[in-house]
C-alpha atoms as a PDB file:
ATOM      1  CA  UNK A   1       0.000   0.000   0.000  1.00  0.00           C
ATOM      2  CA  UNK A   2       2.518   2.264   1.218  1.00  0.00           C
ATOM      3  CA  UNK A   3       4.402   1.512  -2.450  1.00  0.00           C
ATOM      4  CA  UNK A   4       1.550   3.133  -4.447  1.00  0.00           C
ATOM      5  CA  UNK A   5       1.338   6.194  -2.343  1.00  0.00           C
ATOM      6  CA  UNK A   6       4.740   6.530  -2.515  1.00  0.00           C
ATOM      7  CA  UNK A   7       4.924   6.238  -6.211  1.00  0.00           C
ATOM      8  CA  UNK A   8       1.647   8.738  -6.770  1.00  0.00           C
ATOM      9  CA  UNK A   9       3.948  10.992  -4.475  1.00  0.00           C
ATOM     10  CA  UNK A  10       6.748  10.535  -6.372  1.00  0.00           C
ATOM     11  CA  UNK A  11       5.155  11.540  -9.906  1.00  0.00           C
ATOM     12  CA  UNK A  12       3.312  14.192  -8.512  1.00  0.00           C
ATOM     13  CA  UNK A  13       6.652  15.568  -7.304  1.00  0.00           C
ATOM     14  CA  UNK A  14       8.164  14.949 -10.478  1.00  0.00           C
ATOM     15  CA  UNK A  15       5.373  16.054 -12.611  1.00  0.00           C
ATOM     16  CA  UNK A  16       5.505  19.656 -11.222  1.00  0.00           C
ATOM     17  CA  UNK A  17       9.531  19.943 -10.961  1.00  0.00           C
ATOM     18  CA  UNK A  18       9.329  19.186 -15.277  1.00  0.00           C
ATOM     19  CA  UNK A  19       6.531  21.685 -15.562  1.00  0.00           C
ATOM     20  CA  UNK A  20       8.387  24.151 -13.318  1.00  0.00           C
ATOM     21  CA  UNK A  21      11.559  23.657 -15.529  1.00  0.00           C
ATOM     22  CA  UNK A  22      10.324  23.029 -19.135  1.00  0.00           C
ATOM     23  CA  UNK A  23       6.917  24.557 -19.389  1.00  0.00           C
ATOM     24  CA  UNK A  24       6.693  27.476 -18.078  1.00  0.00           C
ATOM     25  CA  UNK A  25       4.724  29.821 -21.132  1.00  0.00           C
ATOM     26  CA  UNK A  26       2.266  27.400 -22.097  1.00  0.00           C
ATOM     27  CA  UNK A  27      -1.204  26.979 -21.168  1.00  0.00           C
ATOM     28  CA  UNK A  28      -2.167  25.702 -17.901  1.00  0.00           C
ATOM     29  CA  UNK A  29      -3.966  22.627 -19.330  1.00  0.00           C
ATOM     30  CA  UNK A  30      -1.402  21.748 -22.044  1.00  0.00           C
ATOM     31  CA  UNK A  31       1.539  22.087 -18.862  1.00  0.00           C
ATOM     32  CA  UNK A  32      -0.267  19.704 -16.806  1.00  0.00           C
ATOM     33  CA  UNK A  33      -0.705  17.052 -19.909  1.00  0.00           C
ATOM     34  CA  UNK A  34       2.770  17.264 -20.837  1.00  0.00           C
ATOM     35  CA  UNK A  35       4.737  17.196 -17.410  1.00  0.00           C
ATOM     36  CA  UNK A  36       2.556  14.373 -16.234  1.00  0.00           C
ATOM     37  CA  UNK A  37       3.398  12.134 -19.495  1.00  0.00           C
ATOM     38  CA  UNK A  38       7.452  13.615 -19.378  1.00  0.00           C
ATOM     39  CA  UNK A  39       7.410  12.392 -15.450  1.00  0.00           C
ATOM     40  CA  UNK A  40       5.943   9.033 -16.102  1.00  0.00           C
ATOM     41  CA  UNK A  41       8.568   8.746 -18.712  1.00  0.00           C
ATOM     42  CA  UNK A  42      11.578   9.639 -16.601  1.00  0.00           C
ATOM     43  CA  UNK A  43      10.329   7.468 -13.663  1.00  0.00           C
ATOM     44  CA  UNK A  44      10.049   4.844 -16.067  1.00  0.00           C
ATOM     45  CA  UNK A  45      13.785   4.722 -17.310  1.00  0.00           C
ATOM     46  CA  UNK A  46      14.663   5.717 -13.809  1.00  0.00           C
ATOM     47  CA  UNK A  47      12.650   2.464 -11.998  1.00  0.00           C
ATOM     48  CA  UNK A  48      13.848   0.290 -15.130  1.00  0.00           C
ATOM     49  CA  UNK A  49      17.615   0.956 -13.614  1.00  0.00           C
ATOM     50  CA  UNK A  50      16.464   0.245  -9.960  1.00  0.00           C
ATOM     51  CA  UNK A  51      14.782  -3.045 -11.036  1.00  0.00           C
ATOM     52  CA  UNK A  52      17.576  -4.374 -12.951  1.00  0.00           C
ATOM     53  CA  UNK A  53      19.276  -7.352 -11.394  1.00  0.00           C
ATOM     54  CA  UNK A  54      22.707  -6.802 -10.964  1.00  0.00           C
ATOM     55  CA  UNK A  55      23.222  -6.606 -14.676  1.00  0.00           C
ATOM     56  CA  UNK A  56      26.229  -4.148 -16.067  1.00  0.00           C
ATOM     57  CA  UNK A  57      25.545  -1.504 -18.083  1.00  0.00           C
ATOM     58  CA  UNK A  58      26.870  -1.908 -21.970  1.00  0.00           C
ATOM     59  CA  UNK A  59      25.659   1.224 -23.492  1.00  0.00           C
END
């Protein structure tokens, strides 16, 4: 339980730190659309890193 409202938290955090940062001068509908989608994005690429298993990274 406490993993869900932690990762709610953590998009809602991350959500308004991207709209703070990249949309500032666009319409308050069309900020909250596209920092929501950009979060879930970066907490996507950032979880699949914290879920890997001890793999090495060969980028």
């Amino acid at each position: 339980m406490y993993f869900y409202i932690g990762a709610v938290f953590g998009i809602f955090l991350l959500s308004k730190l991207v709209e703070l940062i990249l949309f500032r001068k666009v319409d308050p509908p069309k900020k909250q659309i596209f920092s929501t989608t950009l979060a879930f994005v970066f907490a996507s690429i950032i979880g699949a890193y914290g879920l890997a298993d001890e793999g090495e990274f060969t980028g």
